[in-house]
Protein backbone atom coordinates (compact mmCIF):
# COMPACT_ATOMS: atom_id res chain seq x y z
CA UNK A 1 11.68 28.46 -9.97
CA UNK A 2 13.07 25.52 -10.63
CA UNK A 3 10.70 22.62 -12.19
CA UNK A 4 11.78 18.91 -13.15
CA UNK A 5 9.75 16.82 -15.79
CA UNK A 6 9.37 13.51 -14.69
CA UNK A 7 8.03 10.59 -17.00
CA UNK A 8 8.98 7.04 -17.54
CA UNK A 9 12.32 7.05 -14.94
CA UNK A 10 13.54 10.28 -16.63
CA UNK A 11 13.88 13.58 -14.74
CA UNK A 12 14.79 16.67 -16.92
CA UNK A 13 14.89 19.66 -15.02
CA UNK A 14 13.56 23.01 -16.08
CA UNK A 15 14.92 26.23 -14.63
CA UNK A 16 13.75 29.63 -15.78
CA UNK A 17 16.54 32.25 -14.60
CA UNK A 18 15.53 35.70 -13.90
CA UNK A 19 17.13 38.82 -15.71
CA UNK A 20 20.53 39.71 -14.23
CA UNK A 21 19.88 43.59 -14.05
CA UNK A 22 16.19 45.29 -13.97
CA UNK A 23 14.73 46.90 -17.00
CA UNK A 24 16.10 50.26 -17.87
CA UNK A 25 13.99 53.23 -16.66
CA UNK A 26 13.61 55.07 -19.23
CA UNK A 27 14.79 58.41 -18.05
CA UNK A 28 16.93 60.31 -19.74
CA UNK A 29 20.33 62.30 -18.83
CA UNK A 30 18.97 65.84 -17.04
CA UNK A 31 15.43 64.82 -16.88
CA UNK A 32 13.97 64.81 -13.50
CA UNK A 33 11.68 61.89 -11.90
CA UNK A 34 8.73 64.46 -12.32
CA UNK A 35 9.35 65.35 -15.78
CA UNK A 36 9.28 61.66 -16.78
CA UNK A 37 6.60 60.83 -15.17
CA UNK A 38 5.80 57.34 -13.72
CA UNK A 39 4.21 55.30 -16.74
CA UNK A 40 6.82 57.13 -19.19
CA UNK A 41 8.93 54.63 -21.42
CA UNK A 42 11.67 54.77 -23.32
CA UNK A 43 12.45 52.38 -26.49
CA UNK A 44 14.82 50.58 -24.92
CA UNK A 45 12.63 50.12 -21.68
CA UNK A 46 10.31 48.82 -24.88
CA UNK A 47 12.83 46.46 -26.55
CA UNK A 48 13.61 44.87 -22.63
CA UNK A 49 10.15 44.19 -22.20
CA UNK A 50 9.43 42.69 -25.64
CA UNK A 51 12.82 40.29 -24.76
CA UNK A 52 11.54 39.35 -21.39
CA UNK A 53 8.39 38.41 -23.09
CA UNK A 54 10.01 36.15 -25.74
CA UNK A 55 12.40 34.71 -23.14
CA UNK A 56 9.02 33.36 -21.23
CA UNK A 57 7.52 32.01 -24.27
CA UNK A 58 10.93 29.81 -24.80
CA UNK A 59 10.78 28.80 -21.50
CA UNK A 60 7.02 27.70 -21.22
CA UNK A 61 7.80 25.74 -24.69
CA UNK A 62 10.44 24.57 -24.10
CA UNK A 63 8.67 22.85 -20.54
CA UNK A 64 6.37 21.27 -23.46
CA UNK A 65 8.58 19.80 -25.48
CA UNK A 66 10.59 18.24 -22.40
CA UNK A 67 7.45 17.10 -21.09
CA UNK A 68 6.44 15.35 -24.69
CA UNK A 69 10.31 14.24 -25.41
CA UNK A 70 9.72 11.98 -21.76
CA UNK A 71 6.33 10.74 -21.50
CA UNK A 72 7.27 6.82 -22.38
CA UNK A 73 3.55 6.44 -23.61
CA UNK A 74 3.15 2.69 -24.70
CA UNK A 75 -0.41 2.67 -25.68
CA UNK A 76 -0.15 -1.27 -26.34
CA UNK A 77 0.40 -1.68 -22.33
CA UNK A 78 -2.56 0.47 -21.38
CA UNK A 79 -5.18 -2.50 -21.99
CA UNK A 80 -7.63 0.47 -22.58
CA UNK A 81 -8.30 0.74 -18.54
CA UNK A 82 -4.97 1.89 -17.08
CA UNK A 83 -3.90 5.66 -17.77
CA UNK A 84 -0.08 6.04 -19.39
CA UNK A 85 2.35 6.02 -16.70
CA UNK A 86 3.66 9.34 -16.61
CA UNK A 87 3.91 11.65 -13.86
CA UNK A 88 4.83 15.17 -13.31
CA UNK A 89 7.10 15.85 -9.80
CA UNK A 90 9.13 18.80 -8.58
CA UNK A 91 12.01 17.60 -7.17
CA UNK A 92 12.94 21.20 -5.55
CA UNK A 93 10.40 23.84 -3.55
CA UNK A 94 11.30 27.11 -2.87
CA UNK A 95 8.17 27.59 -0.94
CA UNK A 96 7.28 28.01 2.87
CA UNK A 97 3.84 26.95 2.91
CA UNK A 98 5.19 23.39 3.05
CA UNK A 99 7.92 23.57 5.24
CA UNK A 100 8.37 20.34 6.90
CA UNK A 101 8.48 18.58 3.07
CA UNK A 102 10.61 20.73 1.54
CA UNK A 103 13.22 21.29 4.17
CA UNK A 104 13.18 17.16 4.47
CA UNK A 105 15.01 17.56 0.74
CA UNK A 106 17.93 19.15 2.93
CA UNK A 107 17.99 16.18 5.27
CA UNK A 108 21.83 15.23 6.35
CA UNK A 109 23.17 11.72 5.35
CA UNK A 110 25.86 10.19 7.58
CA UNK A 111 27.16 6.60 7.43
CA UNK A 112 30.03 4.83 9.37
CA UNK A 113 30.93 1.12 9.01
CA UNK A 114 28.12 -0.06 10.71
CA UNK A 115 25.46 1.95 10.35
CA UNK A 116 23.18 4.99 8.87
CA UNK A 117 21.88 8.05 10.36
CA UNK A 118 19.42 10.14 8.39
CA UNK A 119 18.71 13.79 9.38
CA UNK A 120 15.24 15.42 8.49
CA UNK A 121 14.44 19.06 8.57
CA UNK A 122 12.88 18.63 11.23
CA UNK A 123 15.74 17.85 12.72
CA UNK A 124 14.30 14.10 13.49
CA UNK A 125 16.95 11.20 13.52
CA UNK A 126 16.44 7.73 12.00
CA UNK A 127 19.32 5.06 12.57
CA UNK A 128 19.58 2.28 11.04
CA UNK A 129 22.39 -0.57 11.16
CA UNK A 130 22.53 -4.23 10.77
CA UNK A 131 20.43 -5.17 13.57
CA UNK A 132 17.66 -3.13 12.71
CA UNK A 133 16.25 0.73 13.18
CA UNK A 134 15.80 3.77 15.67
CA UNK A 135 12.88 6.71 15.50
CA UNK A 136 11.69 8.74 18.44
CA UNK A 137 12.89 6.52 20.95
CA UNK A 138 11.03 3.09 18.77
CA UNK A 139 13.45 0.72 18.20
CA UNK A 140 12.72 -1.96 15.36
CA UNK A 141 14.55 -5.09 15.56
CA UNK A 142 14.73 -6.63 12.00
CA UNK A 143 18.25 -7.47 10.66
CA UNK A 144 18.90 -9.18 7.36
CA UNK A 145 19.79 -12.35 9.28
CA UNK A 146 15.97 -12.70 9.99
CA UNK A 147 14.65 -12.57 6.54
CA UNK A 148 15.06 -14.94 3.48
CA UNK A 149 15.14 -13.12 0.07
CA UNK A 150 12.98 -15.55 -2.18
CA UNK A 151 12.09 -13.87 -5.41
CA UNK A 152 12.28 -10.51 -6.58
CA UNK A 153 8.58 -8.83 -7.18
CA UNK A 154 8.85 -5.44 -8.48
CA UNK A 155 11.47 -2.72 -9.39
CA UNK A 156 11.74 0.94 -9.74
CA UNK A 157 14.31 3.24 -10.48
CA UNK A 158 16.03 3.30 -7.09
CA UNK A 159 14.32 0.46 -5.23
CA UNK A 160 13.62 -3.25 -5.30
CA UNK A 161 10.80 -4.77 -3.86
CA UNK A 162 11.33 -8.65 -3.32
CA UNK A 163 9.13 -11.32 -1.79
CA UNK A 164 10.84 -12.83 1.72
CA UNK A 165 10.19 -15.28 4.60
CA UNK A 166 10.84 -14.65 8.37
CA UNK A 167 13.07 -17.07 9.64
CA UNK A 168 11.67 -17.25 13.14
CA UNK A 169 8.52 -17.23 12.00
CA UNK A 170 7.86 -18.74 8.07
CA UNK A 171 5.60 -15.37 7.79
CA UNK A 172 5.61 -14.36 4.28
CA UNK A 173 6.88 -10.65 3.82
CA UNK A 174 8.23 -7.92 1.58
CA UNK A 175 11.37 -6.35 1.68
CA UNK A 176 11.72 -3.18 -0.39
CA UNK A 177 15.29 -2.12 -0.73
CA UNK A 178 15.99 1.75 -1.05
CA UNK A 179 19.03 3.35 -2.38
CA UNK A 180 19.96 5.99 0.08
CA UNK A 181 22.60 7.72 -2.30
CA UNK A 182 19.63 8.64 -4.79
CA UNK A 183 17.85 12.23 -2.43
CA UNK A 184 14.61 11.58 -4.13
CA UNK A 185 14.87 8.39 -2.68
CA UNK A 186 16.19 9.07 0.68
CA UNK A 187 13.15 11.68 0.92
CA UNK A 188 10.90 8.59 -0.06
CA UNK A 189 12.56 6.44 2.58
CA UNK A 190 11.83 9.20 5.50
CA UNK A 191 7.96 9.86 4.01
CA UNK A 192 7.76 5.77 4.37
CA UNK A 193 9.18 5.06 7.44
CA UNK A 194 7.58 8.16 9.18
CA UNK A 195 4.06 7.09 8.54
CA UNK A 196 4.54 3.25 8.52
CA UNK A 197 5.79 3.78 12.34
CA UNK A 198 2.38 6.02 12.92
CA UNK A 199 0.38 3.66 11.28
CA UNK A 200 0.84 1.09 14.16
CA UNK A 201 -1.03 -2.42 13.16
CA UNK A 202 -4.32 -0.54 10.91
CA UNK A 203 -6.27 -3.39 9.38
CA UNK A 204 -6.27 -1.06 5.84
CA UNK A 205 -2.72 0.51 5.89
CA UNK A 206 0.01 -1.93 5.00
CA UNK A 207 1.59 -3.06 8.05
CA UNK A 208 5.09 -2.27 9.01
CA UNK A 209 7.55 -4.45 10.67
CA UNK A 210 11.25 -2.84 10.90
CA UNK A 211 13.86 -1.47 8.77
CA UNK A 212 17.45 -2.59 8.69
CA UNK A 213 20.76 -1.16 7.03
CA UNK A 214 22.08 -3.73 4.36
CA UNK A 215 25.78 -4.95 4.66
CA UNK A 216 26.80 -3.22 0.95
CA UNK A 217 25.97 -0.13 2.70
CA UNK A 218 24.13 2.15 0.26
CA UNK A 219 20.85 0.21 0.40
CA UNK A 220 18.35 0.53 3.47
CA UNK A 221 16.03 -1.91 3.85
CA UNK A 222 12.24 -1.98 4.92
CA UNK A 223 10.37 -5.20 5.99
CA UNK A 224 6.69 -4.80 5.36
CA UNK A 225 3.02 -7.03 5.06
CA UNK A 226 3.37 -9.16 1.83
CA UNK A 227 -0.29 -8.64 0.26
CA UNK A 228 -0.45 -11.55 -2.15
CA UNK A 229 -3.83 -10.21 -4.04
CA UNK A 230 -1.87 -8.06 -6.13
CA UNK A 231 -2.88 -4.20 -6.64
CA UNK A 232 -6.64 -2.64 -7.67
CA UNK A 233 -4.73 -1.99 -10.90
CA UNK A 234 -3.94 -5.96 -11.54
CA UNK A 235 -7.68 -6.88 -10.80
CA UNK A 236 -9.11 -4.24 -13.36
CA UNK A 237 -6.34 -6.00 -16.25
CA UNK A 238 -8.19 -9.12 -15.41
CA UNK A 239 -11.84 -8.24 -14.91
CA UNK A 240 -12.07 -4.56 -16.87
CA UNK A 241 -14.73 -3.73 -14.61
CA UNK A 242 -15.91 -4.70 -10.95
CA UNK A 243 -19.70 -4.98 -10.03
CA UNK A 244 -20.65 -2.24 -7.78
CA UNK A 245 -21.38 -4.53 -4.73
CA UNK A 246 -18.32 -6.11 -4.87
CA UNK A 247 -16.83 -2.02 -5.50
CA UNK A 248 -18.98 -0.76 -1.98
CA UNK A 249 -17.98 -2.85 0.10
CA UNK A 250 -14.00 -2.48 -0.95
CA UNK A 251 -14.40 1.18 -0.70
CA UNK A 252 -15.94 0.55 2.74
CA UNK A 253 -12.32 -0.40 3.46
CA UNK A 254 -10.34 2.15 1.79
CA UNK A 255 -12.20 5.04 3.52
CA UNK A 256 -11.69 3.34 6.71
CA UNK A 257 -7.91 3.33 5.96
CA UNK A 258 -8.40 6.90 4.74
CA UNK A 259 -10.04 8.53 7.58
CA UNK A 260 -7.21 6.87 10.05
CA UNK A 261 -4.70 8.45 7.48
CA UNK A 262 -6.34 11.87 7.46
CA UNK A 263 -7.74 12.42 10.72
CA UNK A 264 -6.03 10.45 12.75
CA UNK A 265 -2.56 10.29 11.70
CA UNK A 266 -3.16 14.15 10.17
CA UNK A 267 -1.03 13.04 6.65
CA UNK A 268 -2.66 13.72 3.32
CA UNK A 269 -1.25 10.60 0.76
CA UNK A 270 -1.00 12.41 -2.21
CA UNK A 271 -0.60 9.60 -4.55
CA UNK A 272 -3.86 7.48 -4.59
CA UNK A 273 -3.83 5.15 -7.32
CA UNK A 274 -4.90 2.08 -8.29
CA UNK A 275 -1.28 0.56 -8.40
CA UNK A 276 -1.33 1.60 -4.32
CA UNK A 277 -4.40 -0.02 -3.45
CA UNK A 278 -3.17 -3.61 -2.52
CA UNK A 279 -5.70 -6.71 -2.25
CA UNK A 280 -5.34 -9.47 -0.12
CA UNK A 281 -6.54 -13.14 -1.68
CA UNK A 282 -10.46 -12.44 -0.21
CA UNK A 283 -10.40 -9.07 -1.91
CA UNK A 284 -9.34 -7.22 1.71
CA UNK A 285 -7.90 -3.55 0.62
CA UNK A 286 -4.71 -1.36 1.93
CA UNK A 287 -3.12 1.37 0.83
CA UNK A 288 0.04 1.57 0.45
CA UNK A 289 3.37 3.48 -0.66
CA UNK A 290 3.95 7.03 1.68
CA UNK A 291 6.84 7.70 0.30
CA UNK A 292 5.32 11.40 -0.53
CA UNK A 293 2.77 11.69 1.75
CA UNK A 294 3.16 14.60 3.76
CA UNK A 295 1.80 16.04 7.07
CA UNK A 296 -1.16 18.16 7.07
CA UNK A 297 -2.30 20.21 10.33
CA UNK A 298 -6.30 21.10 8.82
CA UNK A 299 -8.74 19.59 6.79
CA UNK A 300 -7.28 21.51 3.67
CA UNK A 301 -3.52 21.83 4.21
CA UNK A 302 -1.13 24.22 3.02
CA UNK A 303 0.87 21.51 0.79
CA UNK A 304 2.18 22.81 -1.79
CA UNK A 305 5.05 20.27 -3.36
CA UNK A 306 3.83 18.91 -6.48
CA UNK A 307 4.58 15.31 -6.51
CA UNK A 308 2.09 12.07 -7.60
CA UNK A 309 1.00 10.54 -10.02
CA UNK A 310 -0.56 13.67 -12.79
CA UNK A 311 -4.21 11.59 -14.49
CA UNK A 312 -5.07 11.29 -10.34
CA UNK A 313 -4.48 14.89 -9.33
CA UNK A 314 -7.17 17.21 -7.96
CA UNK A 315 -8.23 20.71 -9.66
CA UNK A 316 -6.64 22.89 -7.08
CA UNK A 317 -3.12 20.20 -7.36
CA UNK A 318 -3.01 20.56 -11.43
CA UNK A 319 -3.57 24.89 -10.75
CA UNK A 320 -0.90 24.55 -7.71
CA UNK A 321 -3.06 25.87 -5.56
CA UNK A 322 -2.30 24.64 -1.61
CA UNK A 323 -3.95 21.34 -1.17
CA UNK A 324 -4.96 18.60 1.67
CA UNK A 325 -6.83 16.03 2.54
CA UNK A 326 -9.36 16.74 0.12
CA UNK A 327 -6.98 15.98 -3.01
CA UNK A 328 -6.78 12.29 -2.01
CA UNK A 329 -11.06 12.15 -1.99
CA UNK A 330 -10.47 13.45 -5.79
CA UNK A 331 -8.16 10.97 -6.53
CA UNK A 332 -9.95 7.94 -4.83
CA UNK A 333 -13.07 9.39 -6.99
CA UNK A 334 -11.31 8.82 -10.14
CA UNK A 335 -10.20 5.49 -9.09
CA UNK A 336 -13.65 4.78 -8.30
CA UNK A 337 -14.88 5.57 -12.37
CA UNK A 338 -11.73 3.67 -13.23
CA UNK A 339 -13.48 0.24 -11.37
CA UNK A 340 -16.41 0.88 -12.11
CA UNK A 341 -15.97 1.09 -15.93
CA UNK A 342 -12.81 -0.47 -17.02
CA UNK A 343 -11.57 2.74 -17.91
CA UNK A 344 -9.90 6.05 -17.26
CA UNK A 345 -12.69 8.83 -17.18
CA UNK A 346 -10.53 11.98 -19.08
CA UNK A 347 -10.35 11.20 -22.51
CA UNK A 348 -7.19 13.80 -22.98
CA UNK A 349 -5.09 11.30 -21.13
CA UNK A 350 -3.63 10.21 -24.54
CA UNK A 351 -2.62 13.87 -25.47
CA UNK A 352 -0.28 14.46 -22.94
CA UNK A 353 -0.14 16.06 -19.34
CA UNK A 354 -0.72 19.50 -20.51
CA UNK A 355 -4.23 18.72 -22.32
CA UNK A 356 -5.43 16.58 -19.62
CA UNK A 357 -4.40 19.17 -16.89
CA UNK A 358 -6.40 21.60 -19.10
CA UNK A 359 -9.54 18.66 -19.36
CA UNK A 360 -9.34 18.14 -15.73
CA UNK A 361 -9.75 21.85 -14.48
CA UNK A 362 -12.38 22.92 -17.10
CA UNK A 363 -14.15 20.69 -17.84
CA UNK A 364 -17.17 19.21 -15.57
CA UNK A 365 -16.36 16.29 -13.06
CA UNK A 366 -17.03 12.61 -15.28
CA UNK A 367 -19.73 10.57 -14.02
CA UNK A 368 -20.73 6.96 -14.81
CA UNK A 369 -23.74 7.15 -17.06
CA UNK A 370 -24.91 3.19 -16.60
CA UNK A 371 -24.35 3.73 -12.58
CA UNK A 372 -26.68 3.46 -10.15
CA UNK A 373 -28.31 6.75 -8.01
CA UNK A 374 -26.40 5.60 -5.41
CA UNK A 375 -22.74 5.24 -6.83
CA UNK A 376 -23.34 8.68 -8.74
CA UNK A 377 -24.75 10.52 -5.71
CA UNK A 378 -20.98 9.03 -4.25
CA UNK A 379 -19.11 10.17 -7.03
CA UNK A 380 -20.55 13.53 -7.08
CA UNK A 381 -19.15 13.53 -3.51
CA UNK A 382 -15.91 12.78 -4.44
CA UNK A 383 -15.62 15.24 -7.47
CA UNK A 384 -16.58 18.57 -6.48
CA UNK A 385 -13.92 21.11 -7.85
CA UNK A 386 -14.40 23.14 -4.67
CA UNK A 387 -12.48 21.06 -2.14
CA UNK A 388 -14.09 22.66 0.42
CA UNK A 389 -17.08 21.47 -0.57
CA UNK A 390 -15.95 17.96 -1.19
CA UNK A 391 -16.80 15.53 0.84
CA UNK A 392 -14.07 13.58 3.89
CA UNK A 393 -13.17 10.22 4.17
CA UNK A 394 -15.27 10.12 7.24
CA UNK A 395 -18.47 11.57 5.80
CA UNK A 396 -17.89 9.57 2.91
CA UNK A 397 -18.41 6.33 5.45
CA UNK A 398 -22.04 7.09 5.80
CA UNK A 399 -23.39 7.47 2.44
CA UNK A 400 -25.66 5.39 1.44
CA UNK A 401 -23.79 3.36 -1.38
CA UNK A 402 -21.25 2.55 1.00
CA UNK A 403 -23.74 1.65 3.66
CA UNK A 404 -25.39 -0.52 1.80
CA UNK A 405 -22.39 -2.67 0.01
CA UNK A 406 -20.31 -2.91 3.60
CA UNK A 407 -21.01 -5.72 4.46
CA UNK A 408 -20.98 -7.55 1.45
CA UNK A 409 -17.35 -9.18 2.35
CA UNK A 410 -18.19 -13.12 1.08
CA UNK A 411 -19.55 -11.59 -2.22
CA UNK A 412 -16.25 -10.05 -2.34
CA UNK A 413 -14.58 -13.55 -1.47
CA UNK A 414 -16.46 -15.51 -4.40
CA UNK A 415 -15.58 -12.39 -6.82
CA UNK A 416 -11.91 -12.62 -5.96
CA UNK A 417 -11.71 -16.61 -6.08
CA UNK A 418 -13.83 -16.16 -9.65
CA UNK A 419 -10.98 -14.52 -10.77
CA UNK A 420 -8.81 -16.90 -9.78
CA UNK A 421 -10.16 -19.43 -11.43
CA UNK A 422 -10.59 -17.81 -14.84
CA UNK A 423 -6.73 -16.51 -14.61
CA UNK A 424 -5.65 -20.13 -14.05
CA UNK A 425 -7.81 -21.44 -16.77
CA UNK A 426 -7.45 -18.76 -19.35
């Protein structure tokens, strides 16, 4: 099957090819079926099977080494809270089980002078042109003509996400610029702009306001709710840690946002992180970034794409065993040690992807020893390896730590203004 290695912008991608003929039989001229008997080998049946064997072992090392040659591990950048940014994705499924997602990969692209049509799978048509965008019958009237580009804000390695102003309107926003010509991308773009239009106006989901095709004509563009708070992942480089009141009550918010994502609009994210957890200047949470999220029909799905972001991954993701919604409860779990502490929980996450995998599905689930009942009780909740024992978003809601921290939003406030304060003075 073929596999792609994925760290630091760089894709390699691995394909083992199966033997062109089968393995020899073993019988000999004249001898009958019977006579050999059905567990009889010959030599050269031998030699094939001892070749086959080496051929695998190249092939699994040879994963390895890719996998080590690209992880761009700067361990001066981690600040000894955030994990190396590596990640391991498969570009390419040959499986069924997730149908919609992987057929999406085979989505048409069509383009005429003035505007875009993308195909999905599904068979599901998104236009976009100068004056703005077309799903399902929804039209979205944004055009570039409304928006003022003021600064650029962040970059990947086929998008651009700059901060913008609505002329009409002065309403701060971001525009995030996709390359359509790039089909990891374009799959990105449909994921997005698929559940942004389900998300309608969700306090905790980042808001989406239209889509446009730019005038260069390989770039679509999406206008979305500029959260000026930066990400879960900036606050922990400033603070290291985050007091568990002022934790509760922003979890309140996430599983709120959660449950609407799971239950609601039936998608499992896939990649919850703290880098797409956004926070508004009073500490307000949203997740953001669908670009791989993927529809789910039952509480544990039969995903089976392995995309995200690898030191956030569930048990059952890392053993690519069919996952749901439970896999994002795992990954919020982890992000939940991560705030709590200052730190990634898996020590391995320094050896590489195939140790930690290893870490994460043996070992036992990491807990925060200086915690309180309550937070541990939570985490517990969040880290069973059984994900059909793990806990929803929506149970989740009532346990007691989050119960008691919800409503604990102006501690939040004075945290987040705190933090202000020192940044500017420090």
């Amino acid at each position: 099957a073929g596999r792609a290695v994925r760290a630091g912008g760089t894709a390699i991608a691995l394909r083992a090819t199966a033997p062109a003929r089968a393995p020899p039989t073993g019988r000999a001229r004249g001898v009958s079926a019977a006579t050999c008997g059905r567990h009889a080998r010959s030599p050269r049946h031998d030699a094939w099977l001892l070749s086959q064997q080496a051929t695998l072992r190249l092939g699994v090392e040879a994963i390895r080494v890719a996998a080590a040659a690209c992880l761009d591990v700067h361990a001066a950048s981690l600040r000894g809270a955030m994990p190396p940014k590596f990640a391991l994705a498969q570009l390419r499924t040959d499986s069924t089980s997730d149908s919609s997602e992987a057929s999406s990969f085979l989505g048409s692209l069509k383009m005429n002078e003035s505007s875009l049509t993308l195909t999905t799978g599904s068979l599901t048509r998104i236009r976009f042109d100068q004056e703005g965008m077309s799903l399902g019958g929804q039209h979205y009237k944004v055009s570039a003509s409304d928006v003022r580009i003021a600064e650029r804000i962040g970059n990947g390695a086929s998008s651009t996400v700059y901060k913008a102003v609505m002329r009409t309107t002065a309403q701060v926003v971001a525009v995030k610029k996709i390359n359509v010509f790039d089909t990891e991308a374009r799959q990105q773009l449909i994921n997005d702009v698929r559940t942004l239009c389900c998300a309608a106006s969700h306090p905790y989901l980042v808001s989406f306001y239209g889509a446009y095709h730019d005038a260069e004509g390989s770039h679509v563009s999406i206008v979305l709710e500029h959260v000026a708070g930066g990400s879960l992942a900036d606050l922990l480089e400033q603070t290291g840690a985050i007091p568990e009141q002022v934790l509760g009550c922003m979890l309140y918010k996430i599983l709120l946002g959660m449950a609407h994502l799971h239950d609601v609009m039936q998608r499992v994210h896939r990649d919850i992180k703290p880098e797409n957890i956004l926070l508004d200047q009073d500490g307000t949470p949203k997740i953001t970034d669908f670009g791989i999220s993927s529809f789910i029909t039952s509480t544990v799905a039969k995903c089976s794409t392995f995309l995200g972001t690898l030191p956030y991954m569930s048990p059952e993701r890392l053993a690519s065993e069919p996952y749901g919604a439970p896999a994002d409860v795992w990954s919020l779990g982890i992000c939940v040690i991560q705030a709590a502490t200052g730190r990634y929980p898996y020590s391995a996450i320094h050896s590489g992807p195939f140790d930690l995998s290893l870490q994460v599905q043996q070992q036992d689930a990491p807990s925060v020893p200086g915690a309180s009942k309550d937070l541990k009780k939570f985490l517990k909740c969040c880290l069973r390896k059984d994900p059909l024992r793990r806990a929803t978003a929506k149970e989740l809601l009532k346990h007691a730590f989050v119960k008691k921290h919800a409503g604990a939003s102006d501690v939040v406030c004075k945290f987040m203004e705190a933090t202000r304060q020192k940044d500017f003075f420090s």
